[in-house]
N, C-alpha and C. Protein backbone atom coordinates (compact mmCIF):
# COMPACT_ATOMS: atom_id res chain seq x y z
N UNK A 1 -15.03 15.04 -6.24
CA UNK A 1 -13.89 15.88 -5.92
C UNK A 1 -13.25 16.33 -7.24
N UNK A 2 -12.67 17.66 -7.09
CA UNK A 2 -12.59 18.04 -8.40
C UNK A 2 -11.24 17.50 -8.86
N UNK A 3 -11.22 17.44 -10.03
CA UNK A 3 -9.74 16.00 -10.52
C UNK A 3 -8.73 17.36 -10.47
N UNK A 4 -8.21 17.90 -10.73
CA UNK A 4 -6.87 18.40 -9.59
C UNK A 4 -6.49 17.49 -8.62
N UNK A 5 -7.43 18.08 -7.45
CA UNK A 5 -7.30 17.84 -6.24
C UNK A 5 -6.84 16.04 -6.18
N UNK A 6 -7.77 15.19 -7.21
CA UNK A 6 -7.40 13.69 -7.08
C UNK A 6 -5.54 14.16 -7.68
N UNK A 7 -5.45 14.66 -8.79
CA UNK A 7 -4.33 14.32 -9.05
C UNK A 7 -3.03 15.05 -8.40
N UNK A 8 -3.23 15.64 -7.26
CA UNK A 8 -2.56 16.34 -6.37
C UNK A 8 -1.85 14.66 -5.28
N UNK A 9 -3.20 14.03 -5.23
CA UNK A 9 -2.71 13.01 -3.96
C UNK A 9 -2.05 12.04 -4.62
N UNK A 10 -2.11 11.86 -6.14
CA UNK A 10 -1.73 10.80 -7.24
C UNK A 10 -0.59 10.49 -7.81
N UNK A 11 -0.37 11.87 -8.05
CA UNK A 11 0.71 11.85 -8.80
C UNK A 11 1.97 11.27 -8.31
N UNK A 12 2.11 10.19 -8.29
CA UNK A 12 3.71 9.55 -7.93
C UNK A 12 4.43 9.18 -9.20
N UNK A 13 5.73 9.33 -8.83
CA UNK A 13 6.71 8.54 -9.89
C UNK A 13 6.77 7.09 -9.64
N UNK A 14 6.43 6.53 -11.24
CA UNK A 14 6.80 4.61 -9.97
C UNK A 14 8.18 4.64 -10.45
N UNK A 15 9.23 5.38 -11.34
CA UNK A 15 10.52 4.82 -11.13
C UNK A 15 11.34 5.22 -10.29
N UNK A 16 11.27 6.24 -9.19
CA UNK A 16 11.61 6.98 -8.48
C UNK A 16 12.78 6.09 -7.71
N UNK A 17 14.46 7.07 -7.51
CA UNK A 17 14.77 6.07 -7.05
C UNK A 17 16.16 6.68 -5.87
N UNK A 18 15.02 7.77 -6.07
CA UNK A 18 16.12 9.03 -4.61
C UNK A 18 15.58 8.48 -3.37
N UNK A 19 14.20 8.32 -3.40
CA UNK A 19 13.47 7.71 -1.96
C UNK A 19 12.43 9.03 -1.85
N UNK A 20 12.25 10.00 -2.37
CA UNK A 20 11.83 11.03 -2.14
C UNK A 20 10.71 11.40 -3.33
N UNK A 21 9.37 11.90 -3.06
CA UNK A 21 9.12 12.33 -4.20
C UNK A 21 9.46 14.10 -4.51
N UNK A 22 9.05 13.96 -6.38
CA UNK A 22 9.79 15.18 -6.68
C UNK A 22 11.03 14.79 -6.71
N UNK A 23 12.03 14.64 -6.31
CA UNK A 23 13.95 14.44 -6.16
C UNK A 23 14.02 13.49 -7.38
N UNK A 24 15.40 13.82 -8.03
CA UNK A 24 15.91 12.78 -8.68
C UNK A 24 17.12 13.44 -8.56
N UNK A 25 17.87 12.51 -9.46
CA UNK A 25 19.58 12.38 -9.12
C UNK A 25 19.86 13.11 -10.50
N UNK A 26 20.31 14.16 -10.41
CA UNK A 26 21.24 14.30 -11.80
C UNK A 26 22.44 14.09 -12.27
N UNK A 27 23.25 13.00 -12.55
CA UNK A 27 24.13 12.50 -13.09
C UNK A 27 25.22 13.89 -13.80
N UNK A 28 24.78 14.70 -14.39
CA UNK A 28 25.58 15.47 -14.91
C UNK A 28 25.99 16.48 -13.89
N UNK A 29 25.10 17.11 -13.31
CA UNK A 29 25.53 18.10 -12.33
C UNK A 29 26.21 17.31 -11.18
N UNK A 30 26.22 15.98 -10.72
CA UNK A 30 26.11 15.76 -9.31
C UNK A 30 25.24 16.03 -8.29
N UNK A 31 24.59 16.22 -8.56
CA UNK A 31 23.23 16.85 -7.36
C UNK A 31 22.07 16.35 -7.73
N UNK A 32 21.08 16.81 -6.57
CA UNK A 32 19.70 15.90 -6.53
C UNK A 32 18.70 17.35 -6.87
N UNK A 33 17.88 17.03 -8.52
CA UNK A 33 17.54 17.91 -8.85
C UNK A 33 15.73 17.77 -7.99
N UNK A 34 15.45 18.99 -7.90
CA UNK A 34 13.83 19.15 -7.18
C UNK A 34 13.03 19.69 -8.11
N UNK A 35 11.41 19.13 -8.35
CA UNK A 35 10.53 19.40 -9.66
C UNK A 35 9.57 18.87 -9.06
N UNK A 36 8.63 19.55 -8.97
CA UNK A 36 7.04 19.82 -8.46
C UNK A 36 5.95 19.90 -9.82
N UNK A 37 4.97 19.27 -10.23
CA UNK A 37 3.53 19.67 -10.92
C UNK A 37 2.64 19.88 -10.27
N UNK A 38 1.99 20.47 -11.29
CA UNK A 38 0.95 21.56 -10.73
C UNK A 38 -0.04 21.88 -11.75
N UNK A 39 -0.63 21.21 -11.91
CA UNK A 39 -1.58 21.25 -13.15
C UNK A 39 -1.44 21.01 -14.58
N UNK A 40 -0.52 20.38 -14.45
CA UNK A 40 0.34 19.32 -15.84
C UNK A 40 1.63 20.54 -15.99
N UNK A 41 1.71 21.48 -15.67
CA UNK A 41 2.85 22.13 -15.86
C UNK A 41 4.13 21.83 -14.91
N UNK A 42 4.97 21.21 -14.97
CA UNK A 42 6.02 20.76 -14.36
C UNK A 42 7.22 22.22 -14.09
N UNK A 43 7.76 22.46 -12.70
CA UNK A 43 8.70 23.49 -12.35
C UNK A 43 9.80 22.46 -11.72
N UNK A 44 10.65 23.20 -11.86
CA UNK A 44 12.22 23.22 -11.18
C UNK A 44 12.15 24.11 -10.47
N UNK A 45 12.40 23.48 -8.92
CA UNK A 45 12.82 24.33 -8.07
C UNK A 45 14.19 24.51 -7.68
N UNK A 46 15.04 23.42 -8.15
CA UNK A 46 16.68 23.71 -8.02
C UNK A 46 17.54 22.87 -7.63
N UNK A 47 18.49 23.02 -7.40
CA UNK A 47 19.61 21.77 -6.96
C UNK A 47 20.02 21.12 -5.72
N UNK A 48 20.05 20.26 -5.07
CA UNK A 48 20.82 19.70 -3.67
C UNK A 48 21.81 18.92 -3.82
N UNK A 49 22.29 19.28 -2.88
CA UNK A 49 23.63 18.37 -2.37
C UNK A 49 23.05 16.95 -1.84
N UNK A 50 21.99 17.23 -1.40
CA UNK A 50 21.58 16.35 -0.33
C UNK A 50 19.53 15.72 -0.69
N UNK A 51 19.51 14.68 -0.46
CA UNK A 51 18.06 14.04 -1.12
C UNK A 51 17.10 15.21 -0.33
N UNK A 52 17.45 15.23 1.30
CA UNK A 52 16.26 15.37 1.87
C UNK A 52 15.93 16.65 1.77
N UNK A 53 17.01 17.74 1.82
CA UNK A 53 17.14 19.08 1.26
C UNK A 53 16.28 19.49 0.18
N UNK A 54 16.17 18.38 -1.15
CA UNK A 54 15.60 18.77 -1.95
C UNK A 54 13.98 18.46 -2.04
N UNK A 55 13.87 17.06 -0.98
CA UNK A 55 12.71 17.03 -0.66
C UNK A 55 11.91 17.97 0.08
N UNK A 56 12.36 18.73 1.33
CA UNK A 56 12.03 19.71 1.64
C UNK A 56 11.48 20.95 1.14
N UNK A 57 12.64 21.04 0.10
CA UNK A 57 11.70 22.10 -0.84
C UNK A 57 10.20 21.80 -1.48
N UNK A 58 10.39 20.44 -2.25
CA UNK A 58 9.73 19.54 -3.04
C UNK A 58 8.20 20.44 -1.59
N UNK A 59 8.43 19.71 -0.67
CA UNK A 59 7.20 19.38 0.76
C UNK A 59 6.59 20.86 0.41
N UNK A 60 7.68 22.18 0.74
CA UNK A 60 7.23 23.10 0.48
C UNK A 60 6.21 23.45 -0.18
N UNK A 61 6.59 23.43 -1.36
CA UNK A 61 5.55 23.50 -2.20
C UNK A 61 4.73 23.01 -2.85
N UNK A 62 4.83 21.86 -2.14
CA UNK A 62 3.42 21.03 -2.62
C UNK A 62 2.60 21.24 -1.32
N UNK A 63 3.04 21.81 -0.23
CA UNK A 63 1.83 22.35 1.02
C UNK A 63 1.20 23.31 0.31
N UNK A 64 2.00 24.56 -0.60
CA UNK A 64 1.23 26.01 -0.41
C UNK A 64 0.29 25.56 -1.79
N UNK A 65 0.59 25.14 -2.90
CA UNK A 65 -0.26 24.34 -3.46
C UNK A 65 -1.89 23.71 -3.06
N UNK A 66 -1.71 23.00 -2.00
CA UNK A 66 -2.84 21.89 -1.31
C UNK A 66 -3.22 23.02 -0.73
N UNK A 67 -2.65 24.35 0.11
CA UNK A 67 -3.37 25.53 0.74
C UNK A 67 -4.57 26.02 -0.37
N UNK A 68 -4.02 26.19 -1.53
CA UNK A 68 -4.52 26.98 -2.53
C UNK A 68 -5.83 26.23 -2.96
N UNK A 69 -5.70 24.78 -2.68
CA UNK A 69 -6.80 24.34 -3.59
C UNK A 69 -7.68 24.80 -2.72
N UNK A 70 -7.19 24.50 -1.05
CA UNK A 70 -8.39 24.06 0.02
C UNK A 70 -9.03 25.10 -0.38
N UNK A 71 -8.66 25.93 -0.50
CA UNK A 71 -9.61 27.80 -0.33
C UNK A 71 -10.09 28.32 -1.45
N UNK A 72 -9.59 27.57 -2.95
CA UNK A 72 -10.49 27.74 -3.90
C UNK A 72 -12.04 26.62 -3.74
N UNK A 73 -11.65 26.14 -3.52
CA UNK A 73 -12.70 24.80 -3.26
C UNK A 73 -13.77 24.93 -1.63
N UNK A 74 -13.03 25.73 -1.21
CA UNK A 74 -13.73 26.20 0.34
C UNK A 74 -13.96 25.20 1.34
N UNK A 75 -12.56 24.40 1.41
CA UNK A 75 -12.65 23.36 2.29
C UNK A 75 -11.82 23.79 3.31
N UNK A 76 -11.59 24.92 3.48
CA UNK A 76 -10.79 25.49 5.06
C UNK A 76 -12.45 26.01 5.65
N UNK A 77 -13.42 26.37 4.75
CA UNK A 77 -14.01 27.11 5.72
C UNK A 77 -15.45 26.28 5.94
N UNK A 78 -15.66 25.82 7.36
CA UNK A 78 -16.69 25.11 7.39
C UNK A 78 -18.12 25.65 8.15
């Protein structure tokens, strides 16, 4: 399997401590900041009030991501 794809299912934080992956707490702003990788390049997707809010986003785009590999890799089409 091509190592992306392993490091797509891998990548966890072990200090993580929102409950969420992607989420962390930002102390300065007050809010729970959201950040997705994607091929060692790390994005910000933005701020929450709220953990699960930001996890949501987080979910977002780590689906259209996992879409992208399936269909470079041609595992949607059997």
């Amino acid at each position: 399997m091509p190592g992306k794809i392993n490091n797509f299912f891998t990548n966890i934080q072990k200090h993580n401590t929102s409950g969420y992956p992607g989420v962390s707490y930002d102390k300065t702003k007050e809010k729970y900041a959201c950040y997705i990788s994607n091929n060692s390049n790390q994005e910000h997707l933005g701020y929450f009030n709220d953990p699960l809010d930001a996890f949501m986003e987080y979910f977002k785009h780590k689906k259209l991501i996992l879409e992208k590999y399936l269909e470079e890799y041609n595992f949607l089409h059997i």
